[in-house]
C-alpha atoms as a PDB file:
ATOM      1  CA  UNK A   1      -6.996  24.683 -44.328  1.00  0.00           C
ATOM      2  CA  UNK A   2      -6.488  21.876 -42.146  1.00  0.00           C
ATOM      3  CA  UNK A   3      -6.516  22.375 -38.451  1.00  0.00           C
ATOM      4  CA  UNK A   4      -2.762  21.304 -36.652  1.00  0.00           C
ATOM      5  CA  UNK A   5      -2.927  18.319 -34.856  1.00  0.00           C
ATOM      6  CA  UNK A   6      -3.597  18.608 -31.274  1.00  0.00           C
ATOM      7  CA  UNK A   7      -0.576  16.510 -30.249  1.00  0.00           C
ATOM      8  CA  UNK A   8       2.594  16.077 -32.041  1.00  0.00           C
ATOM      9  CA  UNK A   9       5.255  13.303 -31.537  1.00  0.00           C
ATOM     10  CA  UNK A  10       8.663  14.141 -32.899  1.00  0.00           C
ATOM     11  CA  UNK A  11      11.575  11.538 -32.949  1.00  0.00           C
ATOM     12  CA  UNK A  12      10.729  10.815 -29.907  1.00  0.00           C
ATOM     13  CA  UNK A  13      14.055   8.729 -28.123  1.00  0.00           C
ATOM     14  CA  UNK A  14      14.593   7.643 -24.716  1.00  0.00           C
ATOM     15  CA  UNK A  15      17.593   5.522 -23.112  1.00  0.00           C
ATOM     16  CA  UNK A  16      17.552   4.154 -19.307  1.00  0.00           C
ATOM     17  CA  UNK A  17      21.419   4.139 -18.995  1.00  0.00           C
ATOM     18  CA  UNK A  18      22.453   2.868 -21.937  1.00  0.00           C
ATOM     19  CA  UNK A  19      19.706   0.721 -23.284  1.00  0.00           C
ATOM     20  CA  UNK A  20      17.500   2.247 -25.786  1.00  0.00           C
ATOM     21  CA  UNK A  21      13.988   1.592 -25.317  1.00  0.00           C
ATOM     22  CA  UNK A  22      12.261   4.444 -27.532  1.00  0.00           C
ATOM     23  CA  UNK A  23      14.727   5.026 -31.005  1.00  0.00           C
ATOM     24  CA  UNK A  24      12.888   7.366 -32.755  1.00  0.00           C
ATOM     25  CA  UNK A  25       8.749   7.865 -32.254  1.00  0.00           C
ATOM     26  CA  UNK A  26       7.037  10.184 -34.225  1.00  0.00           C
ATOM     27  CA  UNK A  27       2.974  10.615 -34.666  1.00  0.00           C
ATOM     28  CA  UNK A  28       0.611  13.104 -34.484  1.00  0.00           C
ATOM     29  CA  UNK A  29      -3.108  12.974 -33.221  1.00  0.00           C
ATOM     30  CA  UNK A  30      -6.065  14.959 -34.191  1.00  0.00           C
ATOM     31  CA  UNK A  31      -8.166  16.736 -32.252  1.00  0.00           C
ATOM     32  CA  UNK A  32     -10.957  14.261 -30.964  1.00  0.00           C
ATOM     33  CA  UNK A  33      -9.229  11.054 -32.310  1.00  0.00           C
ATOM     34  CA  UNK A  34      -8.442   7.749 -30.539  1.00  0.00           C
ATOM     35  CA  UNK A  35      -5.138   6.195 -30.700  1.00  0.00           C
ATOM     36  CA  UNK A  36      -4.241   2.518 -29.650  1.00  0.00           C
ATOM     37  CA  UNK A  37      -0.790   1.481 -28.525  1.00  0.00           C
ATOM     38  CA  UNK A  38      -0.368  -1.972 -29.214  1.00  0.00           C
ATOM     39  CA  UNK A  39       3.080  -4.551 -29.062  1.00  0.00           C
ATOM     40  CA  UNK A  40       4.661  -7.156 -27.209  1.00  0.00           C
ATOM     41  CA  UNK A  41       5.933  -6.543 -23.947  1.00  0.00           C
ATOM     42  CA  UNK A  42       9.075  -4.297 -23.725  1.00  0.00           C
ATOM     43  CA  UNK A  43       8.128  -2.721 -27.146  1.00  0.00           C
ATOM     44  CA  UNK A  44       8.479   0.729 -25.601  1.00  0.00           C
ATOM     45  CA  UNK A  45       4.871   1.412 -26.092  1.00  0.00           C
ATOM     46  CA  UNK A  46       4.392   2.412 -21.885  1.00  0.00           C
ATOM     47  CA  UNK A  47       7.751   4.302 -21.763  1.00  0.00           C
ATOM     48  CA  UNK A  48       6.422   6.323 -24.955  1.00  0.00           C
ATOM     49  CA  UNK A  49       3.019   7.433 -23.119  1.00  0.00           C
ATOM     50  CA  UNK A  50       4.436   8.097 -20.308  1.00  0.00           C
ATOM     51  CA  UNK A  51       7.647  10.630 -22.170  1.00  0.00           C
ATOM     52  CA  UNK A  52       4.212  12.243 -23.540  1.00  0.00           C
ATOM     53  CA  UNK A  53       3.623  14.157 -20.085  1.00  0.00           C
ATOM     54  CA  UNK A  54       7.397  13.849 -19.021  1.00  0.00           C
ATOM     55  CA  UNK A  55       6.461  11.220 -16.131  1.00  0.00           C
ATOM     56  CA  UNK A  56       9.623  10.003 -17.906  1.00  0.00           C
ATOM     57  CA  UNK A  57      11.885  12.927 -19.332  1.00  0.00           C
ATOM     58  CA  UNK A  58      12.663  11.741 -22.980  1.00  0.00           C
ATOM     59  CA  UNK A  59      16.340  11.695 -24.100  1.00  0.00           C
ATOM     60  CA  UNK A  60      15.465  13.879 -27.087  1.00  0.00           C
ATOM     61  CA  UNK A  61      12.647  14.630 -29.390  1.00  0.00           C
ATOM     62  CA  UNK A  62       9.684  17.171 -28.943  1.00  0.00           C
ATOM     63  CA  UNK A  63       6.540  17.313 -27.766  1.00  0.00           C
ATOM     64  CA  UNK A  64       4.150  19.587 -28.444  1.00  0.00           C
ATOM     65  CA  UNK A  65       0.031  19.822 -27.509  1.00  0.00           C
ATOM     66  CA  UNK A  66      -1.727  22.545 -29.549  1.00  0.00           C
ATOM     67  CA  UNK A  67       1.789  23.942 -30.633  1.00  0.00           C
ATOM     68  CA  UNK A  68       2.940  24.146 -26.905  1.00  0.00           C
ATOM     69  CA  UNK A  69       6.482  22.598 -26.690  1.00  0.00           C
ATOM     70  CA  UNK A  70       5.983  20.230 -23.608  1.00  0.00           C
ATOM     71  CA  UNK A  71       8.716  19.698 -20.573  1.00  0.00           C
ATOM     72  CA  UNK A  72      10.892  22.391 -22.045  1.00  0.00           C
ATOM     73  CA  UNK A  73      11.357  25.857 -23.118  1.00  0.00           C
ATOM     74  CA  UNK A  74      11.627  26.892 -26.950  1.00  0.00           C
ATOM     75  CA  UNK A  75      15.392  27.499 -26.307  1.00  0.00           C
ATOM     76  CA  UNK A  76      15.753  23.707 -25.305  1.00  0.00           C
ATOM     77  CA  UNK A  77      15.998  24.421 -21.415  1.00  0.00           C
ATOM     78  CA  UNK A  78      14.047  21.675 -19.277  1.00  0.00           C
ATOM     79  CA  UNK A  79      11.143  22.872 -17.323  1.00  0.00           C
ATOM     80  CA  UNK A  80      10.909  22.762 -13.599  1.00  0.00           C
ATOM     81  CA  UNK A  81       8.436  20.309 -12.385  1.00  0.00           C
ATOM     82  CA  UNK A  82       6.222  24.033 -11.149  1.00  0.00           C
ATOM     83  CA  UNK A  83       5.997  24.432 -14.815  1.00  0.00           C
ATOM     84  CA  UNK A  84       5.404  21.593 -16.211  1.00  0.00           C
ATOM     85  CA  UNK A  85       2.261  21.299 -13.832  1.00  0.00           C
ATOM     86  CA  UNK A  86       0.045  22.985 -15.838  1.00  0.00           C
ATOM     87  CA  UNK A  87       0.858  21.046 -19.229  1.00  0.00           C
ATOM     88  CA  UNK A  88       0.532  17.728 -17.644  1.00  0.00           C
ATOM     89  CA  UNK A  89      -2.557  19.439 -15.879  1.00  0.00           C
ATOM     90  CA  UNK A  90      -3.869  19.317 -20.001  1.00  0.00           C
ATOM     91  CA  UNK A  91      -3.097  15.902 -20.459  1.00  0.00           C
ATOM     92  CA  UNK A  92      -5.084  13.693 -18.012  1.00  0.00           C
ATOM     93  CA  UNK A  93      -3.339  10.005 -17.265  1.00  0.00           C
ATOM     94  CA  UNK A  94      -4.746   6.403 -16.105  1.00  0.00           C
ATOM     95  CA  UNK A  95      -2.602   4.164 -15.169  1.00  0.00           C
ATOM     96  CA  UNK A  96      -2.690   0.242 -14.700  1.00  0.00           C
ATOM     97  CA  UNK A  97      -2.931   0.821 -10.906  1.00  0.00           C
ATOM     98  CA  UNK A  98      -5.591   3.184  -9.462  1.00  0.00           C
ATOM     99  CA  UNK A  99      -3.602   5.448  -7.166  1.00  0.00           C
ATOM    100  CA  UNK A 100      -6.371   6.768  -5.359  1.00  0.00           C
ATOM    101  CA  UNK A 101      -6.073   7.901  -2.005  1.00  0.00           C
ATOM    102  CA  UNK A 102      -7.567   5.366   0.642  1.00  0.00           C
ATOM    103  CA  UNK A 103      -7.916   7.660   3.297  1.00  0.00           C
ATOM    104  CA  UNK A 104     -10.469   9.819   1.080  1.00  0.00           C
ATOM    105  CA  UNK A 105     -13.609   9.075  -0.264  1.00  0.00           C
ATOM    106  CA  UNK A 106     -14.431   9.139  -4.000  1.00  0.00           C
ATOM    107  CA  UNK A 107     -16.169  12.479  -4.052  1.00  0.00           C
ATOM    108  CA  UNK A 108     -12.911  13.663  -2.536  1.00  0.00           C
ATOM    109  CA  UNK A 109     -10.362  12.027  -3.903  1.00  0.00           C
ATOM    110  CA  UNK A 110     -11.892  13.554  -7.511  1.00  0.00           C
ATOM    111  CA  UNK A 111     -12.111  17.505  -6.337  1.00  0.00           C
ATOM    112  CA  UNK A 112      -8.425  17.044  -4.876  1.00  0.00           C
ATOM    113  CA  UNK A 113      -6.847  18.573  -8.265  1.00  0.00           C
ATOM    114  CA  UNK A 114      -9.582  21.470  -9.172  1.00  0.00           C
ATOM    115  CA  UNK A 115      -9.923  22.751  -5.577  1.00  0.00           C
ATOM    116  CA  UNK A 116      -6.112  22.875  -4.783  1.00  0.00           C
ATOM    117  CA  UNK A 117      -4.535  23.136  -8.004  1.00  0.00           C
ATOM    118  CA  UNK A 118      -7.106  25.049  -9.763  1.00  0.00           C
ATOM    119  CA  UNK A 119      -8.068  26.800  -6.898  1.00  0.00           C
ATOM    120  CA  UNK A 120     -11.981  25.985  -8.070  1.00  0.00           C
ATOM    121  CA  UNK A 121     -14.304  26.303  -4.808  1.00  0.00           C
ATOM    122  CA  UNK A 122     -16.304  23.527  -3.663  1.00  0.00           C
ATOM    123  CA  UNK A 123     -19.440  24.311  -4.679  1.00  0.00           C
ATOM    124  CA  UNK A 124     -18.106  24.084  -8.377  1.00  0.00           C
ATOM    125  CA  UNK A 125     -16.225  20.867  -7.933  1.00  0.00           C
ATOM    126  CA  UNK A 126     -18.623  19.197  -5.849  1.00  0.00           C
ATOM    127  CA  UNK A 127     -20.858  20.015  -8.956  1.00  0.00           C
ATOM    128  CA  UNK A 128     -18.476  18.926 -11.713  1.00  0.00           C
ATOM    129  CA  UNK A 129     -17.514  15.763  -9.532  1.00  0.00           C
ATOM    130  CA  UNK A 130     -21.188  14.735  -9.994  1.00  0.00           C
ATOM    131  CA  UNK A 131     -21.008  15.306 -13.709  1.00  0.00           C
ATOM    132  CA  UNK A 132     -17.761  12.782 -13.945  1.00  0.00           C
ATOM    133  CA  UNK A 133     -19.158  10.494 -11.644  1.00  0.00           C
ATOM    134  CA  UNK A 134     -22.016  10.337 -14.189  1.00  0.00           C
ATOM    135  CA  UNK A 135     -19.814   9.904 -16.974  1.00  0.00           C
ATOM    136  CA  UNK A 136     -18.338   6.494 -15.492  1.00  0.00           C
ATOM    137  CA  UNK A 137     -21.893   4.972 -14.378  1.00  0.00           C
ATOM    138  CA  UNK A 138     -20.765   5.414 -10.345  1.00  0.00           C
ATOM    139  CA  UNK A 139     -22.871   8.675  -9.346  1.00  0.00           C
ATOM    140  CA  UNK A 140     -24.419   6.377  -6.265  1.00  0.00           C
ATOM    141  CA  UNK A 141     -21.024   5.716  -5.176  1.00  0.00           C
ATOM    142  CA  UNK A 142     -19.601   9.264  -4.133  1.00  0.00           C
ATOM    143  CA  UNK A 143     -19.269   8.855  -0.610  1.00  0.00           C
ATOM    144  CA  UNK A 144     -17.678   5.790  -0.462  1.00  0.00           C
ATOM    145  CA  UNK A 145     -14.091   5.128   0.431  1.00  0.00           C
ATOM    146  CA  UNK A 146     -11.955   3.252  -2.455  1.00  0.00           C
ATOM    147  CA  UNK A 147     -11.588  -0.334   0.083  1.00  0.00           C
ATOM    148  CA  UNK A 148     -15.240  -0.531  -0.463  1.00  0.00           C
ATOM    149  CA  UNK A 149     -15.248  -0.179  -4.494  1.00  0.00           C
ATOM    150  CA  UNK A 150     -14.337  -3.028  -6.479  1.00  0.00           C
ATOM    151  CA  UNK A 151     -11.318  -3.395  -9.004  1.00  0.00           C
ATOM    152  CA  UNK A 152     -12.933  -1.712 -11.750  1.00  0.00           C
ATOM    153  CA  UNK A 153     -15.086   0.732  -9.901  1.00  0.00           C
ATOM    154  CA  UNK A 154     -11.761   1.755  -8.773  1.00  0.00           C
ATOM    155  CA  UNK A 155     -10.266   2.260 -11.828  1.00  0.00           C
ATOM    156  CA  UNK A 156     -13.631   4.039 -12.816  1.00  0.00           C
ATOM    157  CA  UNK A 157     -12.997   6.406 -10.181  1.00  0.00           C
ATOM    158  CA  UNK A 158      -9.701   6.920 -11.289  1.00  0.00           C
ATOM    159  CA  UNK A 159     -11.090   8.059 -15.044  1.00  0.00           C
ATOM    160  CA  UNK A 160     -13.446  10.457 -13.758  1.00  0.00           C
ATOM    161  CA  UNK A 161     -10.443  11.497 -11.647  1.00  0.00           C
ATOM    162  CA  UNK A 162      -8.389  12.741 -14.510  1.00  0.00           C
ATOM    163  CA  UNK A 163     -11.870  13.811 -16.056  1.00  0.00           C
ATOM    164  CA  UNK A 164     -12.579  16.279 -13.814  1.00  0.00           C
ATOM    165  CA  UNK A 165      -8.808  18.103 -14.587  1.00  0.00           C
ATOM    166  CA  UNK A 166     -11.141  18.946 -18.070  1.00  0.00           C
ATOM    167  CA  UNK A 167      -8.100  17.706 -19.757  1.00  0.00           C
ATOM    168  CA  UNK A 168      -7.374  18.002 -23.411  1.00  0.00           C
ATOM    169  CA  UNK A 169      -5.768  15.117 -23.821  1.00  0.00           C
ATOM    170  CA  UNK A 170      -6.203  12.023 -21.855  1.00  0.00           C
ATOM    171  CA  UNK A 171      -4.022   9.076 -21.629  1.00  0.00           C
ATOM    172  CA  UNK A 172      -4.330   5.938 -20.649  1.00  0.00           C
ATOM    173  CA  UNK A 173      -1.645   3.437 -19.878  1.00  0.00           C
ATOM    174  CA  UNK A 174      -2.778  -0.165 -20.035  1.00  0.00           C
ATOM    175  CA  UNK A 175      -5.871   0.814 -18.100  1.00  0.00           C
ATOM    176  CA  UNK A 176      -7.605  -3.462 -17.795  1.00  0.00           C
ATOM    177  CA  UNK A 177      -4.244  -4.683 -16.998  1.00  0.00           C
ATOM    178  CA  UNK A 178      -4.538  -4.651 -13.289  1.00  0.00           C
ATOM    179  CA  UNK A 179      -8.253  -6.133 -13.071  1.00  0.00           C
ATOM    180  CA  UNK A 180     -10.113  -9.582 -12.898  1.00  0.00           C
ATOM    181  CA  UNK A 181     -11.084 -10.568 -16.085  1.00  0.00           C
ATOM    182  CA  UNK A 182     -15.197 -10.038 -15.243  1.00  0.00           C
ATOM    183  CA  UNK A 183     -14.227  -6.306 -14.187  1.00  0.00           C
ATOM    184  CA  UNK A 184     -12.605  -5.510 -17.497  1.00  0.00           C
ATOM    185  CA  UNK A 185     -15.313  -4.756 -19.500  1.00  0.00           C
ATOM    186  CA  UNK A 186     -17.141  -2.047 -17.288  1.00  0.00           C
ATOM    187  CA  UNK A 187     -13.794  -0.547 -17.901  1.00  0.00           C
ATOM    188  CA  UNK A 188     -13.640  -0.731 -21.428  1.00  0.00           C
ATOM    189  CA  UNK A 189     -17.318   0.205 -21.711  1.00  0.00           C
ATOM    190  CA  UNK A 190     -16.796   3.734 -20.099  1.00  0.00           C
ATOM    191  CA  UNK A 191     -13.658   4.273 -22.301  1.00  0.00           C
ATOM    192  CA  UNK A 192     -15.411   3.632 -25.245  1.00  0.00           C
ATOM    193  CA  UNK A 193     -18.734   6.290 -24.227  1.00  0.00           C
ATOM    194  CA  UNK A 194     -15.603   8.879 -23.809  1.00  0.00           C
ATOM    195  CA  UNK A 195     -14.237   7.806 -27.242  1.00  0.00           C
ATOM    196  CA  UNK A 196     -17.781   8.212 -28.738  1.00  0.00           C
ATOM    197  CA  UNK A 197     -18.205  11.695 -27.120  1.00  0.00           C
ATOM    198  CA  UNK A 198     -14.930  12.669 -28.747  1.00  0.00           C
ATOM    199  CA  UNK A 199     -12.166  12.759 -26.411  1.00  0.00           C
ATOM    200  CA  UNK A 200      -8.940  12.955 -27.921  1.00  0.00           C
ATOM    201  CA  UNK A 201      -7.208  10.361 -26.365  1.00  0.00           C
ATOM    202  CA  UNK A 202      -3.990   7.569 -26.560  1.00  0.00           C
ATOM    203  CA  UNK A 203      -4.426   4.071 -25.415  1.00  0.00           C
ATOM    204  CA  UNK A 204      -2.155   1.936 -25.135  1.00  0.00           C
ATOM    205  CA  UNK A 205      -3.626  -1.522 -24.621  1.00  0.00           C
ATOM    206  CA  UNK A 206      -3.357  -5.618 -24.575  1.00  0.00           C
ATOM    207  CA  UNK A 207      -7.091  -5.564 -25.883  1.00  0.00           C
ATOM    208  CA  UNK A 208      -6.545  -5.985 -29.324  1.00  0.00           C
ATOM    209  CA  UNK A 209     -10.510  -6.689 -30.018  1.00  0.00           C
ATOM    210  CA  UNK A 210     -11.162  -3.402 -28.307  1.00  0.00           C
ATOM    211  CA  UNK A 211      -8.516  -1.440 -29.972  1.00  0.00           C
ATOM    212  CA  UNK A 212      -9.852  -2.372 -33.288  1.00  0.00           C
ATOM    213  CA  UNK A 213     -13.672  -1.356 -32.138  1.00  0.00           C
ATOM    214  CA  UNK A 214     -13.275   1.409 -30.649  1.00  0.00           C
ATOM    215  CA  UNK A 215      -9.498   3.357 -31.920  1.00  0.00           C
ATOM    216  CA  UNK A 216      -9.389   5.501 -35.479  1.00  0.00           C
ATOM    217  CA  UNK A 217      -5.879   4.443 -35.885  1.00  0.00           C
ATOM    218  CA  UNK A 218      -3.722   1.939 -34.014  1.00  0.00           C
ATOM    219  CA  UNK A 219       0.232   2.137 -33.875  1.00  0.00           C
ATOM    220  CA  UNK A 220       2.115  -1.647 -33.475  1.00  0.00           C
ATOM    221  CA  UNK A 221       5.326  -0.866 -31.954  1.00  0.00           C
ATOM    222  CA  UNK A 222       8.186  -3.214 -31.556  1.00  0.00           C
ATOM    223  CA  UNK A 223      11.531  -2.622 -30.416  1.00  0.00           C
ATOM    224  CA  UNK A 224      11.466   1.119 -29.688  1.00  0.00           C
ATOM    225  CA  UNK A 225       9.508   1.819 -32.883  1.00  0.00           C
ATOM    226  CA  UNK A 226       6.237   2.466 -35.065  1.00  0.00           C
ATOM    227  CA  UNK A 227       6.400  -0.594 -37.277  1.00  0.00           C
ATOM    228  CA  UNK A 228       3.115  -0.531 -38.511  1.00  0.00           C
ATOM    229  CA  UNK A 229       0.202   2.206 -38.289  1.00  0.00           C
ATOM    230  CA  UNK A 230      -2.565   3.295 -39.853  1.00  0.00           C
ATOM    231  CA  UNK A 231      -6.717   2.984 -39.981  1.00  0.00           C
ATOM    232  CA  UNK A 232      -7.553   0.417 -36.795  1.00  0.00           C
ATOM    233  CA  UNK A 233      -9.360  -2.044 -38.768  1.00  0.00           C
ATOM    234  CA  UNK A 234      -6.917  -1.884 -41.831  1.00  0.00           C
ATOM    235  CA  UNK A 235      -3.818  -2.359 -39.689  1.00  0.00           C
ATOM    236  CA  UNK A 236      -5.583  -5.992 -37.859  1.00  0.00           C
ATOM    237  CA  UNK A 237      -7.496  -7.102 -40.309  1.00  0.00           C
ATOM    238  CA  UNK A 238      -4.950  -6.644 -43.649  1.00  0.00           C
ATOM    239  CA  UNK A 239      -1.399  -6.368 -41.680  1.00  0.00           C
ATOM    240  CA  UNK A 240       1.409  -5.903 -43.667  1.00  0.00           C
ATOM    241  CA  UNK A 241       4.490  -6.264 -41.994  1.00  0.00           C
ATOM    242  CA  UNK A 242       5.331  -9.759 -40.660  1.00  0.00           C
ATOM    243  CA  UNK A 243       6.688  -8.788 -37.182  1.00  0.00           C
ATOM    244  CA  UNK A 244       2.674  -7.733 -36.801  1.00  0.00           C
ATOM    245  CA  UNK A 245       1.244 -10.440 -38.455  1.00  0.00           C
ATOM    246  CA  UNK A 246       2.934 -12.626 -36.361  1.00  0.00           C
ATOM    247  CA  UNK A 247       2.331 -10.723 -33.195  1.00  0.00           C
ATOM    248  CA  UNK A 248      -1.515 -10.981 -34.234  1.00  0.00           C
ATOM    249  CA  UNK A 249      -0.928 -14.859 -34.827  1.00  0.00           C
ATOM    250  CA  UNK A 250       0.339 -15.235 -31.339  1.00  0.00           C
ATOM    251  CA  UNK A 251      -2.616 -13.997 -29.992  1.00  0.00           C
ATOM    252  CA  UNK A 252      -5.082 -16.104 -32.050  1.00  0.00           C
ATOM    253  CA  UNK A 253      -6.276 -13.027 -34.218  1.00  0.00           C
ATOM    254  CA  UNK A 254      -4.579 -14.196 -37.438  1.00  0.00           C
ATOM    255  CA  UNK A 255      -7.986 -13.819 -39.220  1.00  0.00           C
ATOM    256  CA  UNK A 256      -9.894 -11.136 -37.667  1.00  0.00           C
ATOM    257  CA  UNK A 257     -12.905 -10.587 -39.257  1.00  0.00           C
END
């Protein structure tokens, strides 16, 4: 019998006013499988991660992680944002800016969350800080404060961040987008070492050569929806619908190989 799927996307909709940005997303992911996120810009594909964790409250749809209806109650009442702590707690999120704080150093920005959410004591987040640190190749720099750290040490930081909430689920939201283009690939490195070790994750991402190396299945939005989806190398290398293969011939990628 086939496991459920560890997320699941259902008609998911959201309006700002009344513009419609997401019309109707649905998709599931697997336990330990890599999604990419790719489309133009304004495609929806940043408003949809973010309605994920209800950083942006969807307009209607459901969410659900492990079966869990996320951001509201079964009866359709909308969590308080006490509630929804925990959930989003489950689903770790890096954004295209680093947000750490600057008046803490690294080992301290990362034990933040487990020692006053999660109530963990020092010793044991001290300990599990070292263990993320190592994850994102930046063990040596624990004491230093985040003005010292470049671009994408800082954004390495803020992985091992959201690491160390042991999420379930971790999201990240354009993560390169923010960095010189020599710091991007220390980025993308450490994202694709947690992809390898099997962390369910959704990416949504301008790197369309890294998408298709290191996502199981990629979903091309455009205009508020899923246009295309399916197996990463399938969907770039033998698109089917035109609004993709033109969005692929835009970027030069017309005949990836």
């Amino acid at each position: 019998m086939q496991s459920p799927a560890l997320l699941s996307v259902a008609n998911l909709k959201k309006s700002f006013g009344s513009f419609p940005v997401l019309k109707g997303v649905s998709f599931e992911l697997s336990r330990g499988e890599c999604i990419a996120i790719i489309g133009p810009s304004g495609s929806g594909k940043s408003t949809c991660l973010r309605a994920i964790n209800y950083l942006e409250p969807p307009s209607s749809g459901e969410i659900r992680l492990e079966g869990r209806l996320i951001g509201k109650h079964e009866d359709g009442r909308r969590m308080s944002d006490a509630e929804l702590a925990p959930q989003r707690a489950d689903m770790g999120m890096v954004f295209q800016s680093f947000n750490l704080w600057p008046h803490l150093d690294v080992r301290s920005n990362i034990t933040l969350q487990p020692r006053k959410v999660r109530k963990m004591p020092t010793k044991q987040a001290v300990e599990l800080c070292d263990t993320v640190l190592a994850k994102v190749h930046l063990s040596e720099k624990a004491s230093q404060m985040p003005h010292r750290l470049s671009g994408g040490q800082q954004q390495r930081v803020a992985i091992a961040r959201s690491l160390a909430q042991e999420p379930k689920l971790l999201l990240f939201d354009e993560p390169t987008s923010a960095l010189d283009p020599e710091l991007v690939g220390e980025v993308l490195t450490v994202i694709k070492e947690l992809a390898r070790d099997g962390l369910s994750m959704v990416l949504v991402t301008h790197e369309i050569a890294f998408a298709r190396e290191v996502a199981d299945r990629i979903l091309f939005m455009d205009g508020g929806v899923i246009i295309e989806e399916g197996p990463a190398r399938q969907v770039l290398d033998q698109p089917q619908h035109p609004r993709l293969k033109q969005f692929l011939s835009a970027l030069g990628l017309g005949e990836v190989t």
